[in-house]
C-alpha atoms as a PDB file:
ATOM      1  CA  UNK A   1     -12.676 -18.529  26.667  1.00  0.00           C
ATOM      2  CA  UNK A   2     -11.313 -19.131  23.066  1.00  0.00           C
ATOM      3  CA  UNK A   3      -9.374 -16.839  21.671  1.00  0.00           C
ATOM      4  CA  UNK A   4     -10.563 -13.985  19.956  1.00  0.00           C
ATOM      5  CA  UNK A   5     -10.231 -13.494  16.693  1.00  0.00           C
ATOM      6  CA  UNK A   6     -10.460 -10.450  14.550  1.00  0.00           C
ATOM      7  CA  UNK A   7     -12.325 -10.673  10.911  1.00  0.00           C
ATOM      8  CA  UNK A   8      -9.912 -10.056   8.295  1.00  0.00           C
ATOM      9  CA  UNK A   9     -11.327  -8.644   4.737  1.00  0.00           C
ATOM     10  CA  UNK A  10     -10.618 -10.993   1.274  1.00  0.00           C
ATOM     11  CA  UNK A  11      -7.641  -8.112   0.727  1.00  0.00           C
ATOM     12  CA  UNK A  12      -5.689  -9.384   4.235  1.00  0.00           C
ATOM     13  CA  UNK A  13      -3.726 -11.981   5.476  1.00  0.00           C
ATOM     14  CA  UNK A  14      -2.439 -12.671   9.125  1.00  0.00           C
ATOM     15  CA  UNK A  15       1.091 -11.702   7.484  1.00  0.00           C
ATOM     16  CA  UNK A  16       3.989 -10.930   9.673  1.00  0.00           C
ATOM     17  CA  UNK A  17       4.370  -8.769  12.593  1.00  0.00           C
ATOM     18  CA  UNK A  18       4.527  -5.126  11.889  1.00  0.00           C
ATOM     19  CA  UNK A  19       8.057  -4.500  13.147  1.00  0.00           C
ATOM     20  CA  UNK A  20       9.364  -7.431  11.457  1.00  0.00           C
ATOM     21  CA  UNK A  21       7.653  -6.239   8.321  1.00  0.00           C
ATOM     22  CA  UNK A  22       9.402  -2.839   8.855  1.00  0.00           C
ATOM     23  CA  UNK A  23      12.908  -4.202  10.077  1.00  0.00           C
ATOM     24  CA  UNK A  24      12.639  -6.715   6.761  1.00  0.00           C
ATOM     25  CA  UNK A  25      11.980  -3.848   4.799  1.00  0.00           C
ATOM     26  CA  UNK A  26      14.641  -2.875   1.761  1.00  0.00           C
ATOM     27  CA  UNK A  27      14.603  -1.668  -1.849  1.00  0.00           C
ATOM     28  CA  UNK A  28      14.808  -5.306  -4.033  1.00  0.00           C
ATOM     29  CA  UNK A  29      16.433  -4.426  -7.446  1.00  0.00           C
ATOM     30  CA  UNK A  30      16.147  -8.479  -9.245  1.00  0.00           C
ATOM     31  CA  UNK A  31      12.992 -10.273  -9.467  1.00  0.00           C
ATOM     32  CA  UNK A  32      12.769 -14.055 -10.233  1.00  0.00           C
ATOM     33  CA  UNK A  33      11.835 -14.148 -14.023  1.00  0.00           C
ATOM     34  CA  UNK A  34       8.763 -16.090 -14.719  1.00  0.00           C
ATOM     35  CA  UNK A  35       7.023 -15.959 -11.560  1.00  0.00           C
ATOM     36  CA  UNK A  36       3.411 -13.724 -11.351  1.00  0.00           C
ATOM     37  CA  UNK A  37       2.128 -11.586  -8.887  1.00  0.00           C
ATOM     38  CA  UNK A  38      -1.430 -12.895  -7.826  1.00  0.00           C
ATOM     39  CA  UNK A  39      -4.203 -10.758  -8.247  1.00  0.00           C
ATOM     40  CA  UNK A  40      -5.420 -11.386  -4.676  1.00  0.00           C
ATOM     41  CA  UNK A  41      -1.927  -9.573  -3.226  1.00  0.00           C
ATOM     42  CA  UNK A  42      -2.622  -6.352  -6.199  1.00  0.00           C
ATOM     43  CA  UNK A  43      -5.654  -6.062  -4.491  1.00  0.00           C
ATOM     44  CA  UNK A  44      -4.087  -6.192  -1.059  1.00  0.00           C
ATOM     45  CA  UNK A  45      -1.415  -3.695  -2.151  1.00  0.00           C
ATOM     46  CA  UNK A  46      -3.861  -1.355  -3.480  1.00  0.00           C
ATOM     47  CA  UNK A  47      -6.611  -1.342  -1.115  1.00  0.00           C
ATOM     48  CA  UNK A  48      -3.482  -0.846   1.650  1.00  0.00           C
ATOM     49  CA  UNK A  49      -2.452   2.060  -0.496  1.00  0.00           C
ATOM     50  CA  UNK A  50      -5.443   3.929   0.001  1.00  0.00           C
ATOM     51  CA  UNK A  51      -6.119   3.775   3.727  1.00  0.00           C
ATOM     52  CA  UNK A  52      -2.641   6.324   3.142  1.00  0.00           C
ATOM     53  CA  UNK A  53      -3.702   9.467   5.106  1.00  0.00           C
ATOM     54  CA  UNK A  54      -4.403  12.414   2.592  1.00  0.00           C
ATOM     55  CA  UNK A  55      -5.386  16.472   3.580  1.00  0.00           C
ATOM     56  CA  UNK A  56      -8.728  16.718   3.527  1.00  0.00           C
ATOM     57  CA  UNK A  57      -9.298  13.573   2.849  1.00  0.00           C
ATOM     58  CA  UNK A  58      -8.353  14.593  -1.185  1.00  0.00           C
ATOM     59  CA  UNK A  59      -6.935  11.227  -2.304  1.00  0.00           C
ATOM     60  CA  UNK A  60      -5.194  13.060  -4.528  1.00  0.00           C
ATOM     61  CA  UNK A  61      -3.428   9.917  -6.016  1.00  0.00           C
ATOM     62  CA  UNK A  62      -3.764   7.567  -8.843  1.00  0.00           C
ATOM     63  CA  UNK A  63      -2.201   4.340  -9.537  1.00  0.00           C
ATOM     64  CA  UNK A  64      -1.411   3.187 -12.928  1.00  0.00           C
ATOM     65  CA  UNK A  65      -0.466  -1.224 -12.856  1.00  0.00           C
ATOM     66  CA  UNK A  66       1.855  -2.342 -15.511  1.00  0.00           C
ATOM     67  CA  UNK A  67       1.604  -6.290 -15.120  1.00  0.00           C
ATOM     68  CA  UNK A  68       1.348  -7.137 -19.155  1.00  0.00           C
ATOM     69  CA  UNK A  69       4.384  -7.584 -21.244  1.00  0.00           C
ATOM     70  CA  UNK A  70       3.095  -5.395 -23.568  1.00  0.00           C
ATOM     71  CA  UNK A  71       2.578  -2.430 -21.105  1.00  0.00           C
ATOM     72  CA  UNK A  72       5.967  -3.102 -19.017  1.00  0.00           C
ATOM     73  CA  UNK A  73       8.131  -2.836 -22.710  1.00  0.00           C
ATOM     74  CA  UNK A  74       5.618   0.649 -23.101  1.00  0.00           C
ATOM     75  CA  UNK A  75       6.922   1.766 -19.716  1.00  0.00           C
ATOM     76  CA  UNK A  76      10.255   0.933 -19.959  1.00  0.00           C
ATOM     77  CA  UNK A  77      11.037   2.616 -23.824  1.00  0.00           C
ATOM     78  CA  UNK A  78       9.464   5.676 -22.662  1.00  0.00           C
ATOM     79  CA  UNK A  79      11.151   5.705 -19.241  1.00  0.00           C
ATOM     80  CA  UNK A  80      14.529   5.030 -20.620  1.00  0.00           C
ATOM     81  CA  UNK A  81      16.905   5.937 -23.449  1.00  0.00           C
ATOM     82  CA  UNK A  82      16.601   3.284 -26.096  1.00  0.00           C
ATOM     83  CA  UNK A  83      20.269   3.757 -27.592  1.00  0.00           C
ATOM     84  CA  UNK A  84      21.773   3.354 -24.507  1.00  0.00           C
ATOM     85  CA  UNK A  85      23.079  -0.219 -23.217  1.00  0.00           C
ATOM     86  CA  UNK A  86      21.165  -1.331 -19.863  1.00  0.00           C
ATOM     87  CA  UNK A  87      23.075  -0.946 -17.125  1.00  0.00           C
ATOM     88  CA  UNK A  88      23.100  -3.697 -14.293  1.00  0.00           C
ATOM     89  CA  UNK A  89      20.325  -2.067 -12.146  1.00  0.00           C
ATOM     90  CA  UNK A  90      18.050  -1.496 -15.352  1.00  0.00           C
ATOM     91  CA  UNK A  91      18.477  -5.036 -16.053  1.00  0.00           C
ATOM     92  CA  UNK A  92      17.125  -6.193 -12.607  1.00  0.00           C
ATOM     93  CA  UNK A  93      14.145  -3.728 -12.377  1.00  0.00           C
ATOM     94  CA  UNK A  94      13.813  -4.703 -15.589  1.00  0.00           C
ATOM     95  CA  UNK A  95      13.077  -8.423 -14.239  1.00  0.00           C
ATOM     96  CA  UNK A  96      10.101  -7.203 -12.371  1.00  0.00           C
ATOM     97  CA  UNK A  97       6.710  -8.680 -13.307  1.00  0.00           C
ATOM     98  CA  UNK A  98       4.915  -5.658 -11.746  1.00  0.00           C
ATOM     99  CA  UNK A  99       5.209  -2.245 -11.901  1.00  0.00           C
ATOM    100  CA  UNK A 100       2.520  -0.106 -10.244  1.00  0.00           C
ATOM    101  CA  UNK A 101       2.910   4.009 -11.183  1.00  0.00           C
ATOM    102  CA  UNK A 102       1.947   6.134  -8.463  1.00  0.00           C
ATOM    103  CA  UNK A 103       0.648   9.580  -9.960  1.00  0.00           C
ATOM    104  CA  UNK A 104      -0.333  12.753  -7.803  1.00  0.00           C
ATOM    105  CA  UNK A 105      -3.084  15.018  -8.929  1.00  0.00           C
ATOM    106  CA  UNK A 106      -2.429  18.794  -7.162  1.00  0.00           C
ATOM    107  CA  UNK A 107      -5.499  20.341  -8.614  1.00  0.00           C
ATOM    108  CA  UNK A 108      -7.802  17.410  -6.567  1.00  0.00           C
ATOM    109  CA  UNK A 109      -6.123  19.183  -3.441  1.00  0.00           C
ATOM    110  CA  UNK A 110      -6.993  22.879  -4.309  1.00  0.00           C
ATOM    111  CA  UNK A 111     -10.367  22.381  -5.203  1.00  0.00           C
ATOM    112  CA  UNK A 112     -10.604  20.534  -2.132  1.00  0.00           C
ATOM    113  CA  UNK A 113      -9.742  23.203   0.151  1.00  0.00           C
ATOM    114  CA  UNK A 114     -11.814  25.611  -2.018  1.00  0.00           C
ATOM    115  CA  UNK A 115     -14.605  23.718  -0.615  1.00  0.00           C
ATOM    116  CA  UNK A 116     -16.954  25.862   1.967  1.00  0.00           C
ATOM    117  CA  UNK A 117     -15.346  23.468   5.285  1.00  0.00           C
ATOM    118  CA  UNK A 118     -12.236  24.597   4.235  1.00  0.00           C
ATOM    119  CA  UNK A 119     -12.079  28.299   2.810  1.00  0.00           C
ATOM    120  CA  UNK A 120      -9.224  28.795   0.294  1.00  0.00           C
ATOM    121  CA  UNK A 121     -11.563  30.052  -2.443  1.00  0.00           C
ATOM    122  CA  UNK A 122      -8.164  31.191  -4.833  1.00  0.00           C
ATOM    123  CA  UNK A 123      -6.958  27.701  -4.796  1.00  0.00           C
ATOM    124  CA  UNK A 124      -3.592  29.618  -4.513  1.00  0.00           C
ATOM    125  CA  UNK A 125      -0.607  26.729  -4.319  1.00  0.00           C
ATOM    126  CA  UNK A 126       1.719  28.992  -2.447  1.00  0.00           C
ATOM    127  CA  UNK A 127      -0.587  28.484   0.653  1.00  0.00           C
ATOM    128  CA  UNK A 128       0.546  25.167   0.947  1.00  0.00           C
ATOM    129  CA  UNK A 129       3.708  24.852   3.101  1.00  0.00           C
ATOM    130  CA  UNK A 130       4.731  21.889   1.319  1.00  0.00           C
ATOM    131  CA  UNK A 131       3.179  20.140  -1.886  1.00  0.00           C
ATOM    132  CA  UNK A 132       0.769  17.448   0.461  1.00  0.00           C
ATOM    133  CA  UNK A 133      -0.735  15.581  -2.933  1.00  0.00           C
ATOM    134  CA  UNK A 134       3.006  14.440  -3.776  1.00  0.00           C
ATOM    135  CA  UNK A 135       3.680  13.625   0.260  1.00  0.00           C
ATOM    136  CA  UNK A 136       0.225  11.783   0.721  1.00  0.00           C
ATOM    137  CA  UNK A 137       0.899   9.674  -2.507  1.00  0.00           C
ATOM    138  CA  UNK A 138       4.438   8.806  -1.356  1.00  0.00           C
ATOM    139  CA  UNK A 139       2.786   7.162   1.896  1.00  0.00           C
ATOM    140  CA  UNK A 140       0.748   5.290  -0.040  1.00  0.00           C
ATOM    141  CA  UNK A 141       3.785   4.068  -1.697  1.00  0.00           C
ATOM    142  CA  UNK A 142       5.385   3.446   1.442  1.00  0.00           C
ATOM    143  CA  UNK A 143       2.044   0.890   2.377  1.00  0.00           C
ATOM    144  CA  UNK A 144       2.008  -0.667  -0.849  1.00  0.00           C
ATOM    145  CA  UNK A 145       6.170  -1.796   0.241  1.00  0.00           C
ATOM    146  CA  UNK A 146       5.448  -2.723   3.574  1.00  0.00           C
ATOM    147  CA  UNK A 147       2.201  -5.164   1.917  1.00  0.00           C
ATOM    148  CA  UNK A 148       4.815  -6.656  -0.608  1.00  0.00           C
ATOM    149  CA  UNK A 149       7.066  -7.521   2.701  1.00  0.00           C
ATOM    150  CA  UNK A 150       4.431  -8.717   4.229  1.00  0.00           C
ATOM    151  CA  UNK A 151       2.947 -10.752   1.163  1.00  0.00           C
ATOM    152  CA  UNK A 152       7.297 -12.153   1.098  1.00  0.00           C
ATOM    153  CA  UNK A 153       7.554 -10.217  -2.228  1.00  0.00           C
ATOM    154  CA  UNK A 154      10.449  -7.753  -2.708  1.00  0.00           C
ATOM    155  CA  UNK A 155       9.718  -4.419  -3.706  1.00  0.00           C
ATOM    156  CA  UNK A 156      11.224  -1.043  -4.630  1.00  0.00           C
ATOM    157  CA  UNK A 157      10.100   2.735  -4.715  1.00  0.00           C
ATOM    158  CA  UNK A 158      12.408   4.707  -7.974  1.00  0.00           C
ATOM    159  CA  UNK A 159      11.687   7.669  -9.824  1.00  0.00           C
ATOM    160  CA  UNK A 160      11.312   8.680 -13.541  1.00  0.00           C
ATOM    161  CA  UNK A 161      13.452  10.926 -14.716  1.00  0.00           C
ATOM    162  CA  UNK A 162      12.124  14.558 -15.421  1.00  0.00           C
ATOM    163  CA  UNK A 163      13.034  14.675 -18.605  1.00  0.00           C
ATOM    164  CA  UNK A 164      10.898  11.394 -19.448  1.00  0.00           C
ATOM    165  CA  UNK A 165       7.641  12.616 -17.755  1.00  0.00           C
ATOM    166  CA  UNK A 166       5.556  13.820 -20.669  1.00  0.00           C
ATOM    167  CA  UNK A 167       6.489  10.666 -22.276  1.00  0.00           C
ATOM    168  CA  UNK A 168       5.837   8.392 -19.584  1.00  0.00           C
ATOM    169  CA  UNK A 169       2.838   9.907 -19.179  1.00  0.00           C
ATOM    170  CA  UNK A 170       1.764   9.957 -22.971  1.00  0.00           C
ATOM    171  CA  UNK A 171       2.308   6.131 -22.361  1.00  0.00           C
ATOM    172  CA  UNK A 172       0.300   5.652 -19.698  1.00  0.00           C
ATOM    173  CA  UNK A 173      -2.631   7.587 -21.338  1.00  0.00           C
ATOM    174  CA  UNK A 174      -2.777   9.696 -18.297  1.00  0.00           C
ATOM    175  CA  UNK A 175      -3.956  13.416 -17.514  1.00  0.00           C
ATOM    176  CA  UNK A 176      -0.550  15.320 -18.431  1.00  0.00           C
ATOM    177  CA  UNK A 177      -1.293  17.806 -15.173  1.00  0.00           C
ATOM    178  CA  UNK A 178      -0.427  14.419 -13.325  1.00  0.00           C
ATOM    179  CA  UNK A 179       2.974  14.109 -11.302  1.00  0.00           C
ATOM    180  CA  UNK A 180       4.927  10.986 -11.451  1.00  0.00           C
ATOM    181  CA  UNK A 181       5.697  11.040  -7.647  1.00  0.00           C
ATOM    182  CA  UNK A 182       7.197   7.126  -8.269  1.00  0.00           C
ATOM    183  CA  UNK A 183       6.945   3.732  -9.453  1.00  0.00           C
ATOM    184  CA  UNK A 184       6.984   0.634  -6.896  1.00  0.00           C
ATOM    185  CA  UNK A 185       8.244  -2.231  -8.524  1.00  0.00           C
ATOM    186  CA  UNK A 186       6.984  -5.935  -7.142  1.00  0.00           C
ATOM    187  CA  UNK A 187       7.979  -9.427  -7.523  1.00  0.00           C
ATOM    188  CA  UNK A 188       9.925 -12.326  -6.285  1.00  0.00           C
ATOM    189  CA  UNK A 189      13.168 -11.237  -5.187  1.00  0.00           C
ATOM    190  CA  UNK A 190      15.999 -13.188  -6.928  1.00  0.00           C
ATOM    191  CA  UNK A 191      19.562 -12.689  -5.344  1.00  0.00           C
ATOM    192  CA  UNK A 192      20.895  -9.041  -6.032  1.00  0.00           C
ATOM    193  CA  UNK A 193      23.828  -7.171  -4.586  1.00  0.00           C
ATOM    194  CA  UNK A 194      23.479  -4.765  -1.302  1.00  0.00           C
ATOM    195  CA  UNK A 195      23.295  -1.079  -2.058  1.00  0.00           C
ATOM    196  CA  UNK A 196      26.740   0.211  -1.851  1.00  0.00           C
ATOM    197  CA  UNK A 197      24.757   3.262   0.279  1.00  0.00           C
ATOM    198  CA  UNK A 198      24.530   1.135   3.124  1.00  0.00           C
ATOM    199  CA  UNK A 199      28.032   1.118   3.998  1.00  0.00           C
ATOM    200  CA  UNK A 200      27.129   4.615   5.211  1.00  0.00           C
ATOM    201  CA  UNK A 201      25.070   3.065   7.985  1.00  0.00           C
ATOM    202  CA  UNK A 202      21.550   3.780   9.375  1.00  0.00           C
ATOM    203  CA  UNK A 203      21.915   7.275  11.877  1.00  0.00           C
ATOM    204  CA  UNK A 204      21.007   6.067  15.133  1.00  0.00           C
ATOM    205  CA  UNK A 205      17.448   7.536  16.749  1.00  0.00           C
ATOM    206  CA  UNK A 206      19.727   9.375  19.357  1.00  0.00           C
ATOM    207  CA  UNK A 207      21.548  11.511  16.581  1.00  0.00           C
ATOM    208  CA  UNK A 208      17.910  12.851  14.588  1.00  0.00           C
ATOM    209  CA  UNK A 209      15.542  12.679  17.302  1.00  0.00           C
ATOM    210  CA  UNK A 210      15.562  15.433  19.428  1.00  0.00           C
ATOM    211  CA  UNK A 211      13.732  16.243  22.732  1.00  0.00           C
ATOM    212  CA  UNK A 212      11.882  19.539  22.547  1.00  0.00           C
ATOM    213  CA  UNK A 213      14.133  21.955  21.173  1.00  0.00           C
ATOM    214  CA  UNK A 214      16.273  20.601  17.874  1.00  0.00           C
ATOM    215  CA  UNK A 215      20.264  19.679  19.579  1.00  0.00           C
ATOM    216  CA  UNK A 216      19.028  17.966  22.460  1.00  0.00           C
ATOM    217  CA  UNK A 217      19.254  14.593  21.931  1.00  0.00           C
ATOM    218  CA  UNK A 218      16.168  12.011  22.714  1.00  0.00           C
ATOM    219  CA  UNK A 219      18.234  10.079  25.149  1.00  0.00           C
ATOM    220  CA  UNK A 220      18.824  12.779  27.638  1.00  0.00           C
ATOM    221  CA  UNK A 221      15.516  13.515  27.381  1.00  0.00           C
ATOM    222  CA  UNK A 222      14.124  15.034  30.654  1.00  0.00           C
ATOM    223  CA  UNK A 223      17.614  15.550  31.926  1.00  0.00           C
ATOM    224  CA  UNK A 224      18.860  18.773  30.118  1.00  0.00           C
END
């Protein structure tokens, strides 16, 4: 028999394996000037981005792609202090061609759950143990990185500061109840230096994983 194949939409590629995709994985802070993102991998990172799970299936998420000069300089001058002098990482995320805004929408969650499957009729936010339409839009951040990987573009998940959200968002033209959970930035890596964070090393599986009760450690699992 010949081997069996699986259909793959216009959005995918064969790609990588997964665990080299998530072993290559790291935040890429200089982008090759003058070299595009295609079209055809935007619409792989964004159709990636939301197959991220989401409670309720609420999709409380919206992503905003800066790809235009024009747009990118918008971003940037509201996003950053104008007087001040660029510092070496601004410069390199500067570089990228793409910047894709990932905004979370809380009231899309509560009215959710207000719905009759669900039950929370006082869309009351303190019944949520943690704030799931910022979590759900950070995995889909997380798939849009591992597509770039996977497409061999660098990428790299950064914040806004607080004190720049209204702007940014005045910028963008967006809702102002939107959060600005992150921005992923993509493009062709061009040589940068290593995070000086790493030096603190990666903790091992054995020293956060723990086997049934938090202190026992994964690898003397079954023995304790």
């Amino acid at each position: 028999m010949g081997e069996r194949r699986h259909a793959t939409r216009p959005w995918q590629s064969p790609g990588m394996e997964f665990a080299d995709v998530v072993r290559s994985r790291r935040m890429v802070r200089a982008y090759q000037g003058g070299r595009p993102v295609s079209d055809a991998v935007l619409d792989r990172l964004l159709q990636n981005a939301v197959h991220a799970p989401s409670a309720g299936f609420s999709q409380g998420w919206d992503f905003v792609v800066l790809r235009r000069h024009d747009d990118l300089e918008r971003f940037w001058e509201a996003s950053t202090d104008p007087q001040e002098e660029p510092d070496s990482w601004l410069r390199g995320m500067r570089s990228a061609p793409v910047l894709v805004v990932c905004l979370s929408d809380r009231d899309r969650y509560l009215a959710r759950y207000a719905e009759p499957d669900k039950g929370w009729t006082d869309q009351d936010e303190a019944r949520w143990p943690v704030p799931y339409w910022d979590v759900d839009t950070g995995m889909a951040a997380l798939l849009m990185l591992l597509t770039a990987v996977d497409a061999g573009l660098g990428a790299c998940f950064f914040g806004v500061p607080p004190e720049r959200r209204e702007q940014v968002l005045a910028a963008l033209g967006a809702p102002a109840d939107r959060r600005i959970v992150g921005v992923v930035s993509v493009g062709h890596a061009a040589p940068d230096r290593r995070s000086p964070s790493l030096r603190r090393g990666r903790r091992p599986v054995d020293e956060v994983a723990h086997d049934g009760r938090f202190g026992v450690p994964w690898h003397l699992r079954g023995r304790v």
